[in-house]
Protein backbone atom coordinates (compact mmCIF):
# COMPACT_ATOMS: atom_id res chain seq x y z
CA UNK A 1 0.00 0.00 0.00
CA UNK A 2 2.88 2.40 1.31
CA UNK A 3 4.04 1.82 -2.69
CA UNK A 4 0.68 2.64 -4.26
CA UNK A 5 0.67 5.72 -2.58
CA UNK A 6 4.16 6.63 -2.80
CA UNK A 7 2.96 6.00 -6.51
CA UNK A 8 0.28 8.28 -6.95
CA UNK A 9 1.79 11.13 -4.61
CA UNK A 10 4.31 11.41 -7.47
CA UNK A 11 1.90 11.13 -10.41
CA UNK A 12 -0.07 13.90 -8.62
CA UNK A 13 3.52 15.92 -8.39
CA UNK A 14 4.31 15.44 -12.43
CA UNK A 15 0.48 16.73 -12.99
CA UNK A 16 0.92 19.79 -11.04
CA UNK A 17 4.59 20.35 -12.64
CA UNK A 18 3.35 19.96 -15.97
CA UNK A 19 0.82 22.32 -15.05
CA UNK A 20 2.45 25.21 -13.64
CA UNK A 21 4.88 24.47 -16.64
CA UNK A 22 2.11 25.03 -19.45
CA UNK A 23 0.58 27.74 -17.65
CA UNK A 24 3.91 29.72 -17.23
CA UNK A 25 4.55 28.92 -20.98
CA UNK A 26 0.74 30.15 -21.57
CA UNK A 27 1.76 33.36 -20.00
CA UNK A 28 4.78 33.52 -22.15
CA UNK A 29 2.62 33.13 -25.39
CA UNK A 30 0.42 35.99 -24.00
CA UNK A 31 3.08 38.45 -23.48
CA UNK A 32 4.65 37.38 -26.97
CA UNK A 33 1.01 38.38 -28.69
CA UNK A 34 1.26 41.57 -26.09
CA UNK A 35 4.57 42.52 -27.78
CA UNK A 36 3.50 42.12 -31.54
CA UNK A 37 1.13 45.29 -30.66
CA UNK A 38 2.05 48.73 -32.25
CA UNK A 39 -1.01 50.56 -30.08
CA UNK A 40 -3.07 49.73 -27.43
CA UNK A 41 -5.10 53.14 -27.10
CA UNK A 42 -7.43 51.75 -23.90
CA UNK A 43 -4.20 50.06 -21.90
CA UNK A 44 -6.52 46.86 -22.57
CA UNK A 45 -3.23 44.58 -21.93
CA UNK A 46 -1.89 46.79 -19.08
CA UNK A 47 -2.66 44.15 -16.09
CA UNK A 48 -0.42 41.69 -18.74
CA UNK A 49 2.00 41.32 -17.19
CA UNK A 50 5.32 39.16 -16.42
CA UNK A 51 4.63 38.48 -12.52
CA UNK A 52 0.56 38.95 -13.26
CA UNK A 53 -2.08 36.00 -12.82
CA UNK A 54 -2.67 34.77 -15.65
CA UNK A 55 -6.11 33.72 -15.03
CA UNK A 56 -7.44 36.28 -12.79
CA UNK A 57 -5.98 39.58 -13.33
CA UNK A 58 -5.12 38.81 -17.40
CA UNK A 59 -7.77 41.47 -18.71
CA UNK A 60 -9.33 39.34 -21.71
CA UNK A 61 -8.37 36.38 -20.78
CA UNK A 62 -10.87 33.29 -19.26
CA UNK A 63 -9.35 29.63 -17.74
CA UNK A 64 -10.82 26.53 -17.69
CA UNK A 65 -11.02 24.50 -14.39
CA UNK A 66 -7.15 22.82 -15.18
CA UNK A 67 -5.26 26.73 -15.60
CA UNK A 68 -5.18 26.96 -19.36
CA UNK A 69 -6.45 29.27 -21.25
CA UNK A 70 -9.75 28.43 -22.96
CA UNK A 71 -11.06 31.93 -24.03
CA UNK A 72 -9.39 35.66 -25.17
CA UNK A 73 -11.69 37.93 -25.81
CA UNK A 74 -10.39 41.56 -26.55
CA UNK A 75 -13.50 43.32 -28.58
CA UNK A 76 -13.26 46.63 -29.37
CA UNK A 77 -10.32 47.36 -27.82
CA UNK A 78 -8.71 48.53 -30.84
CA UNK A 79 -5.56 47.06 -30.53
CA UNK A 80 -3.63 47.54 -33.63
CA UNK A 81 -0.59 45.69 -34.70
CA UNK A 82 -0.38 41.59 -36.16
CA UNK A 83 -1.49 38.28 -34.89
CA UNK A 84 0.96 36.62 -33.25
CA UNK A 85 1.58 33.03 -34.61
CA UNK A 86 2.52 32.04 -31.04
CA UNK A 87 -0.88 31.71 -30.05
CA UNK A 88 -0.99 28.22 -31.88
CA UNK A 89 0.72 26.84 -29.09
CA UNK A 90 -2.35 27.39 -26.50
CA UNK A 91 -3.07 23.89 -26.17
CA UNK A 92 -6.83 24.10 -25.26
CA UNK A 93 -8.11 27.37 -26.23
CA UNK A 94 -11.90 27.38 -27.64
CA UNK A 95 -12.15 31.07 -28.26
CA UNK A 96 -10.36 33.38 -29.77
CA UNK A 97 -12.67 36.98 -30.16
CA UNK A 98 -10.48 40.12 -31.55
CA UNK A 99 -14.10 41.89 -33.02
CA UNK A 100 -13.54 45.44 -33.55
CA UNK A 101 -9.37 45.98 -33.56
CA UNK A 102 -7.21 47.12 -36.16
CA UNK A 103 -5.24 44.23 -36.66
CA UNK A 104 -3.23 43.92 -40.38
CA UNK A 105 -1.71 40.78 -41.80
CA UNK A 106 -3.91 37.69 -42.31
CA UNK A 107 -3.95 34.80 -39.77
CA UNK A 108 -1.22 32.77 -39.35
CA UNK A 109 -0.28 29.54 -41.08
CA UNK A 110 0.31 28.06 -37.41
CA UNK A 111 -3.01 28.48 -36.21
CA UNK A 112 -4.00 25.10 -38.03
CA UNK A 113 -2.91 23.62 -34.93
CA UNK A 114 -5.56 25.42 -33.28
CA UNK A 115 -7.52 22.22 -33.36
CA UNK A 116 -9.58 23.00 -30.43
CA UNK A 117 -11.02 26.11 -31.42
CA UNK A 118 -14.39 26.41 -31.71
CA UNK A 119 -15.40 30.37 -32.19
CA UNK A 120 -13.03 32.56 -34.62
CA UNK A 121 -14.24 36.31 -34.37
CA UNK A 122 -11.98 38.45 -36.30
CA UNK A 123 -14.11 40.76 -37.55
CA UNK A 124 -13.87 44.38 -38.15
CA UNK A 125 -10.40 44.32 -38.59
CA UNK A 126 -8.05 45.64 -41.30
CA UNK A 127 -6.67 41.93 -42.46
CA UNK A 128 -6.33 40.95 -45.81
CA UNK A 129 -4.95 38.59 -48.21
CA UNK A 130 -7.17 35.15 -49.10
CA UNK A 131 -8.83 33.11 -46.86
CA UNK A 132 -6.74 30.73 -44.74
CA UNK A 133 -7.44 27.72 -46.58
CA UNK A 134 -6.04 25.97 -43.17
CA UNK A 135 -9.65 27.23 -41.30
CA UNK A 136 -11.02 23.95 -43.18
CA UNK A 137 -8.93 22.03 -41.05
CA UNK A 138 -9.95 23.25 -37.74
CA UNK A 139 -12.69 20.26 -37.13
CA UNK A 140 -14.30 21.93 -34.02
CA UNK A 141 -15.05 24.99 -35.18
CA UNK A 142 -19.32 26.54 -34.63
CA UNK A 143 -18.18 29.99 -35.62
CA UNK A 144 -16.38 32.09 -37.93
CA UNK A 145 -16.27 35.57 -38.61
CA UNK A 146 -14.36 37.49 -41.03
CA UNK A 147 -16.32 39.84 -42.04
CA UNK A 148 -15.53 43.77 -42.42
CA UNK A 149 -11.82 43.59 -43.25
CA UNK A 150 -10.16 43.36 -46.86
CA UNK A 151 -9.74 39.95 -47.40
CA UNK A 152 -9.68 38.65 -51.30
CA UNK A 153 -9.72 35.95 -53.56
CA UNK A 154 -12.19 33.36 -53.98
CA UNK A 155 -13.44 31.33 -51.19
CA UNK A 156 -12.20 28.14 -51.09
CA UNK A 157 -13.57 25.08 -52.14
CA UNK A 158 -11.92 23.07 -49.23
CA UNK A 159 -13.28 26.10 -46.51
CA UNK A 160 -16.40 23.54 -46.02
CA UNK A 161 -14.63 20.08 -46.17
CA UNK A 162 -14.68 19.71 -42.28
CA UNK A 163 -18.02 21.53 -41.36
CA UNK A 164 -20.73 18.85 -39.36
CA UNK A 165 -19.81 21.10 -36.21
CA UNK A 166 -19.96 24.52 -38.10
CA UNK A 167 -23.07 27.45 -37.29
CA UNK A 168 -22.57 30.21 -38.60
CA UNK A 169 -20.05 31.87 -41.62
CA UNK A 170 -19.99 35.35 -41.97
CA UNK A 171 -17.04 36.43 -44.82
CA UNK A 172 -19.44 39.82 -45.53
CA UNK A 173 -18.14 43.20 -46.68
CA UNK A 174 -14.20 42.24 -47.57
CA UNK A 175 -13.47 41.85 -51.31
CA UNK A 176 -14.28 37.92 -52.10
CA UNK A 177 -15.26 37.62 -55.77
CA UNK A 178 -15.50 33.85 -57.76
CA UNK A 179 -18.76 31.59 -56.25
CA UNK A 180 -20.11 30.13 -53.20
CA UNK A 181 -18.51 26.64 -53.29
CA UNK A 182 -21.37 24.33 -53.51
CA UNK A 183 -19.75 22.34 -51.06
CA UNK A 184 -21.17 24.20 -48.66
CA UNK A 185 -24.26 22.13 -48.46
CA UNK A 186 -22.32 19.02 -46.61
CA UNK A 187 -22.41 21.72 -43.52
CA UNK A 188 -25.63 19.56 -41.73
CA UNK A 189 -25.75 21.89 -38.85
CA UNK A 190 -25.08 25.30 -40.68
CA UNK A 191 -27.93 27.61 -38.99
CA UNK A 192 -26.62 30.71 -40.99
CA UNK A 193 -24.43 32.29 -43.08
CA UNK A 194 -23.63 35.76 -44.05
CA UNK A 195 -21.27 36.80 -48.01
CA UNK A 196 -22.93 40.11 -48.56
CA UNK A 197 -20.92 43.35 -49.98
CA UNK A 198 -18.65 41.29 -52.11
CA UNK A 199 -18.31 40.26 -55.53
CA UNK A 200 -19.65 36.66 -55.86
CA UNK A 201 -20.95 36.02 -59.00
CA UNK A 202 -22.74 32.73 -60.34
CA UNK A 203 -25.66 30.82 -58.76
CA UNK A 204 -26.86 30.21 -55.27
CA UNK A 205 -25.80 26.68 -55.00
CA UNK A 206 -28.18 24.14 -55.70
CA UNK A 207 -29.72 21.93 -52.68
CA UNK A 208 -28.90 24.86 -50.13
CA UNK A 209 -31.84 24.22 -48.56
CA UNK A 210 -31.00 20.50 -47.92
CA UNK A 211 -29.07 22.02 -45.00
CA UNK A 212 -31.86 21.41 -42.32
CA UNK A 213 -31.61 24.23 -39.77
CA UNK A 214 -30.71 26.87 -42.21
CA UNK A 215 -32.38 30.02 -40.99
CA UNK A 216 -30.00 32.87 -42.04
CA UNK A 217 -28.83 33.65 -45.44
CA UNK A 218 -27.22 36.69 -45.97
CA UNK A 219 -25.82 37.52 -49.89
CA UNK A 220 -27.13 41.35 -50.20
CA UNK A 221 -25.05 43.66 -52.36
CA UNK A 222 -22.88 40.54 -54.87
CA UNK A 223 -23.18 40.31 -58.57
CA UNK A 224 -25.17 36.91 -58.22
CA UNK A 225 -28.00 35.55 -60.10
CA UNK A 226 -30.23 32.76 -61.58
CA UNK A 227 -33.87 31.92 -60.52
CA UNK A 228 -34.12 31.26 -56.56
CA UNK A 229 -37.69 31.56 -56.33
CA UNK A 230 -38.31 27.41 -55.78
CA UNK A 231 -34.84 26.38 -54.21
CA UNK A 232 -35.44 29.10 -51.52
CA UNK A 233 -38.90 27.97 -50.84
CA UNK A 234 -37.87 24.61 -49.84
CA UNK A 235 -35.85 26.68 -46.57
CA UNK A 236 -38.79 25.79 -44.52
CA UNK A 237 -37.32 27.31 -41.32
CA UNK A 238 -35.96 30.48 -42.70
CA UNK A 239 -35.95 33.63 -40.35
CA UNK A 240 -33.93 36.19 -42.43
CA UNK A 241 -33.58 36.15 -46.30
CA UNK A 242 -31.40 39.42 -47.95
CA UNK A 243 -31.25 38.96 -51.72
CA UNK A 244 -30.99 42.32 -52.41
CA UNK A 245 -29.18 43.88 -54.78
CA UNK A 246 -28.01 41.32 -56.98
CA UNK A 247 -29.08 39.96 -60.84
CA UNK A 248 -32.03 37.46 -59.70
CA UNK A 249 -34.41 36.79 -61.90
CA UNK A 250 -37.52 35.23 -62.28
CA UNK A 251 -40.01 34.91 -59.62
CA UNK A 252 -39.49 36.50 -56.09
CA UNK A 253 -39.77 33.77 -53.09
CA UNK A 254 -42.66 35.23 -51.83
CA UNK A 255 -44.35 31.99 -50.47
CA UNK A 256 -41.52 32.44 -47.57
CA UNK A 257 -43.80 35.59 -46.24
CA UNK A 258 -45.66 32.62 -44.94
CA UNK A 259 -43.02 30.32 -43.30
CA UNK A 260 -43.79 30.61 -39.46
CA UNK A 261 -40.67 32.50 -38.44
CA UNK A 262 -39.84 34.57 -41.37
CA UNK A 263 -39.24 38.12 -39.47
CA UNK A 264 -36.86 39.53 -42.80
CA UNK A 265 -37.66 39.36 -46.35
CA UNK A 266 -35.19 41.44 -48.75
CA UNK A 267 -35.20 40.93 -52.55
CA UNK A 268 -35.03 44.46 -53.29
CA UNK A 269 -32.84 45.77 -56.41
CA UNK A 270 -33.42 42.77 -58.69
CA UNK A 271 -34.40 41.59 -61.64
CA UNK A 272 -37.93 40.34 -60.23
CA UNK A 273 -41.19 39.94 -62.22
CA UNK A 274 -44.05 38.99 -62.08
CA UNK A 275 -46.79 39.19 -59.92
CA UNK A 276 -46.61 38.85 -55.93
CA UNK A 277 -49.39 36.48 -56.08
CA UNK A 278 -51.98 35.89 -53.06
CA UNK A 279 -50.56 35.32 -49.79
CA UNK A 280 -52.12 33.40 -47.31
CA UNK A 281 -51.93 33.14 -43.52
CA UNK A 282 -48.98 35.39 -43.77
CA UNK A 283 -46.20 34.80 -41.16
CA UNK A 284 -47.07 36.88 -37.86
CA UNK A 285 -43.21 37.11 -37.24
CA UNK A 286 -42.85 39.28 -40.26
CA UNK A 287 -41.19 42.64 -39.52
CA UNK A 288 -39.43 43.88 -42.83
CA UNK A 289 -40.71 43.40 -46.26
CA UNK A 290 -38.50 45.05 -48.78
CA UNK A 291 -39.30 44.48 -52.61
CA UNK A 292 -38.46 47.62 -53.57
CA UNK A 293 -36.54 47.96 -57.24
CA UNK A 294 -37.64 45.32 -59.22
CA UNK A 295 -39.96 44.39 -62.57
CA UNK A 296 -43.20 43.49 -60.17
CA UNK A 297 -46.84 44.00 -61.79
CA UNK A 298 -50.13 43.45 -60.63
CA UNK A 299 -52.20 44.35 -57.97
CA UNK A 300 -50.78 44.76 -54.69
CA UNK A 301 -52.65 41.82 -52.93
CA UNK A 302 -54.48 42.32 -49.88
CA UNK A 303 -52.86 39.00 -47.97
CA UNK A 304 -50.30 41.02 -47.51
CA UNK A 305 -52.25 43.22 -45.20
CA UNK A 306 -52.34 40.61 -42.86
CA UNK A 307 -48.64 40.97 -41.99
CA UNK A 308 -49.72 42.00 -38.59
CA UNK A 309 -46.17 42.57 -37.31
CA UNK A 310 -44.71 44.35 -40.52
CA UNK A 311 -43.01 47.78 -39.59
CA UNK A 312 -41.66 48.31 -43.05
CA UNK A 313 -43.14 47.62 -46.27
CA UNK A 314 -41.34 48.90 -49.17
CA UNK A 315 -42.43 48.30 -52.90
CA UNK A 316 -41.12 51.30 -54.44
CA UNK A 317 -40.31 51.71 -58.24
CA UNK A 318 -41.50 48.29 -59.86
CA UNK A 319 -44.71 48.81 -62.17
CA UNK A 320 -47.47 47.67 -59.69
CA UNK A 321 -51.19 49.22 -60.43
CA UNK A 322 -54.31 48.78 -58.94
CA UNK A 323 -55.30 50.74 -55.27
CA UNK A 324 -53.48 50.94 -52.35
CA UNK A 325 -55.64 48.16 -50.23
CA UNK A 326 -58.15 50.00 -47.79
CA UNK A 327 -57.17 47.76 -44.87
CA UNK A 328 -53.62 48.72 -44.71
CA UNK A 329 -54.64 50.95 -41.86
CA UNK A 330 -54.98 48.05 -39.68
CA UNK A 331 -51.15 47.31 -39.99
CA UNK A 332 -50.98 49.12 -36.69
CA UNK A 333 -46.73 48.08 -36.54
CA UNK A 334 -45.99 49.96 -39.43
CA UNK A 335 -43.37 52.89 -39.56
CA UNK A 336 -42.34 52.61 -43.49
CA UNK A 337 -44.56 52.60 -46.17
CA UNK A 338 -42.76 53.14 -49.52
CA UNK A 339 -45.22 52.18 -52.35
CA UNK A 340 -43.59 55.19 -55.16
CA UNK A 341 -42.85 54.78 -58.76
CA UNK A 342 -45.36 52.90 -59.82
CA UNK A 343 -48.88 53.11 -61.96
CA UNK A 344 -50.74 52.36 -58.55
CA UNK A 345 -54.14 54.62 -59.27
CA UNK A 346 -56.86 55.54 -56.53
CA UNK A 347 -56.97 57.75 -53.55
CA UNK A 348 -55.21 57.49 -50.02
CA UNK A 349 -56.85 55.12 -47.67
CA UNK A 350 -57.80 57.09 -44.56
CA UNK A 351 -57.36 54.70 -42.31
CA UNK A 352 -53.89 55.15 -43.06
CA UNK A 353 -54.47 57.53 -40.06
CA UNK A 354 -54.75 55.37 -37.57
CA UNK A 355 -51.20 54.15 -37.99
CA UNK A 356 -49.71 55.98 -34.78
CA UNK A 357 -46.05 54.66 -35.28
CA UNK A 358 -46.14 55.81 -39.24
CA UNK A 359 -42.93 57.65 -39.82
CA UNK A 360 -42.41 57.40 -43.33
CA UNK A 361 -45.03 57.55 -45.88
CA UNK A 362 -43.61 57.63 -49.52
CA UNK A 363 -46.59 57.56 -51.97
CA UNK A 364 -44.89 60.05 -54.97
CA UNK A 365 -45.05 59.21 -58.38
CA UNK A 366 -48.15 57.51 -58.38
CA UNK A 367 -51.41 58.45 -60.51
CA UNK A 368 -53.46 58.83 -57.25
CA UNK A 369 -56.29 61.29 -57.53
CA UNK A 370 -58.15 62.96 -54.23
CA UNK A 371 -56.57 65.08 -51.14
CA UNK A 372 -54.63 63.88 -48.76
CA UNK A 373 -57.01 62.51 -46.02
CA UNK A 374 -57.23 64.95 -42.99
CA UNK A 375 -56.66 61.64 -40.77
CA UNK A 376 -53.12 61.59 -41.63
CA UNK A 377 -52.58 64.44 -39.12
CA UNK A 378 -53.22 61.69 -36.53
CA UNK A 379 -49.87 60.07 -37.67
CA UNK A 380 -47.96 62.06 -34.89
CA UNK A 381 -44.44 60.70 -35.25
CA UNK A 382 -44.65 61.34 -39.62
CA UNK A 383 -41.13 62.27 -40.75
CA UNK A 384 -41.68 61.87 -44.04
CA UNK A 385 -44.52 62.50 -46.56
């Protein structure tokens, strides 16, 4: 017995020593990204320091239960300077959250060791260069962000080759061009993802909306296009949709104004025609309804009059006609109505009055005939008329 213990007093001993050993190197690897900073404008990485506790008085910085570091986040600190590559060497970090520096450089090559990383928030930065094709190695990772910083090229076909644990994406506003890899549909558990204000061009790829939690998707302001209207339908638990401003043609996905937890709907600045069609039961999670800049005709229809929740509803300059639909005035969330440029005909609705959060009412360039209804002077908060 006096050997078993003996035994286990020393295993304990080699435990601790390795401990104190990786958390003295973690400190190390802290001060090394510490030094590789040109600016710290907030003294955010004043309490790092050489004799400092590294996880306690490391500003940024969170343990797990063993003493290694598991979490820096620094956001908005703007720290300026480059990523250090030491970092790769933190054996058990998960998160790594620099949102909102001014970091330059790209990530380094070394961080493919980071193989326990599961959250990568770089964004609002000023990196550039392509996309690490190594982040497609990183098997744990839910969450990346690289949006609002200058990265280029195309993304890479190999970014979505290890992706059953992956979220979210967001590579918006940086200067991507090429096509989303249509790889990106092997991502089972992808809940959203986010390539707006770049320059993708091509299709949407097919079977997106095999992914089954896909509730974001996010490609506003790209040079795509192609006909979306019955692959996008098929995103039965879609909660935002931004289209806009892209080269779509064909029919708008408006049968998604009735999925149950639609809340944003943006195909705006298009190449939409058509008619809207009837819409039925629309979804009472519907907030923002933006069609606006398209080739729409027809009637406005009056299912969409019962999108009780809608706060904007914009279907500006498309060539709609008919009447503005008398029971818009029970939209009592509304705050935008943009219906200009357009052969709509008629006279105001005056129950448009009774909309006491109104504060935009666009309505020129129509062939409306009539006064202005007295009852929109019950529209307190109207900005704009």
């Amino acid at each position: 017995m006096r050997k078993v213990h003996l035994f286990l007093v020393l295993v304990h001993f080699i435990y601790i020593s390795t401990s104190r050993s990786d958390s003295i190197s973690e400190r190390d690897i802290l001060l090394q990204f510490k030094g590789s900073i040109s600016d710290d404008p907030y003294n955010s990485l004043a309490s790092w320091v050489s004799d400092g506790d590294l996880c306690n008085s490391f500003n940024g910085i969170t343990c797990n239960p063993q003493g290694f570091v598991d979490k820096i986040v620094l956001w908005n600190t703007s720290l300026a300077g480059t990523l250090a590559p030491g970092l790769s060497n933190l054996k058990f970090i998960r998160v790594l959250n620099l949102f909102g520096n001014r970091f330059t450089g790209n990530l380094p090559l070394d961080y493919f060791k980071l193989q326990t990383l599961w959250t990568i928030n770089v964004s609002s930065n000023a990196l550039s260069g392509p996309i690490p094709e190594f982040i497609s190695e990183l098997s744990s990772l839910r969450f990346l962000d690289l949006s609002k910083n200058g990265f280029t090229g195309e993304i890479p076909v190999s970014l979505f080759k290890f992706c059953d644990k992956t979220k979210f994406v967001s590579l918006a506003h940086n200067n991507i061009f090429g096509s989303i890899p249509a790889s990106i549909v092997n991502c089972n558990n992808l809940v959203g993802f986010d390539f707006s204000y770049n320059n993708l061009k091509g299709v949407l790829p097919p079977r997106i909306c095999d992914i089954p939690v896909l509730e974001y998707i996010s490609v506003r302001n790209n040079l795509l296009s192609g006909d979306v209207s019955e692959e996008i339908q098929k995103c039965q638990r879609l909660i935002l949709v931004d289209l806009g401003s892209n080269l779509f043609h064909g029919l708008a996905p408006f049968a998604v104004l009735t999925f149950k937890n639609i809340t944003y709907f943006n195909v705006s600045w298009n190449r939409f025609g058509g008619e809207i069609g009837e819409i039925v039961d629309c979804s009472e999670s519907l907030e923002f309804l933006d069609a606006s800049s398209n080739e729409l005709t027809g009637r406005i229809p009056t299912g969409v009059m019962g999108c009780k929740s809608l706060k904007l509803l914009d279907l500006e300059s498309n060539k709609l006609n008919g009447s503005i639909p008398g029971s818009i005035g029970k939209m009592e969330s509304l705050s935008v109505i943009r219906l200009g440029n357009n052969s709509i005909d008629g006279v105001i609705p005056r129950d448009i009055g009774s909309l006491e959060f109104l504060q935009v009412l666009n309505l020129h360039n129509l062939n409306l005939i009539g006064e202005v209804p007295e009852d929109i002077s019950n529209c307190r908060v109207l900005l704009e008329l």
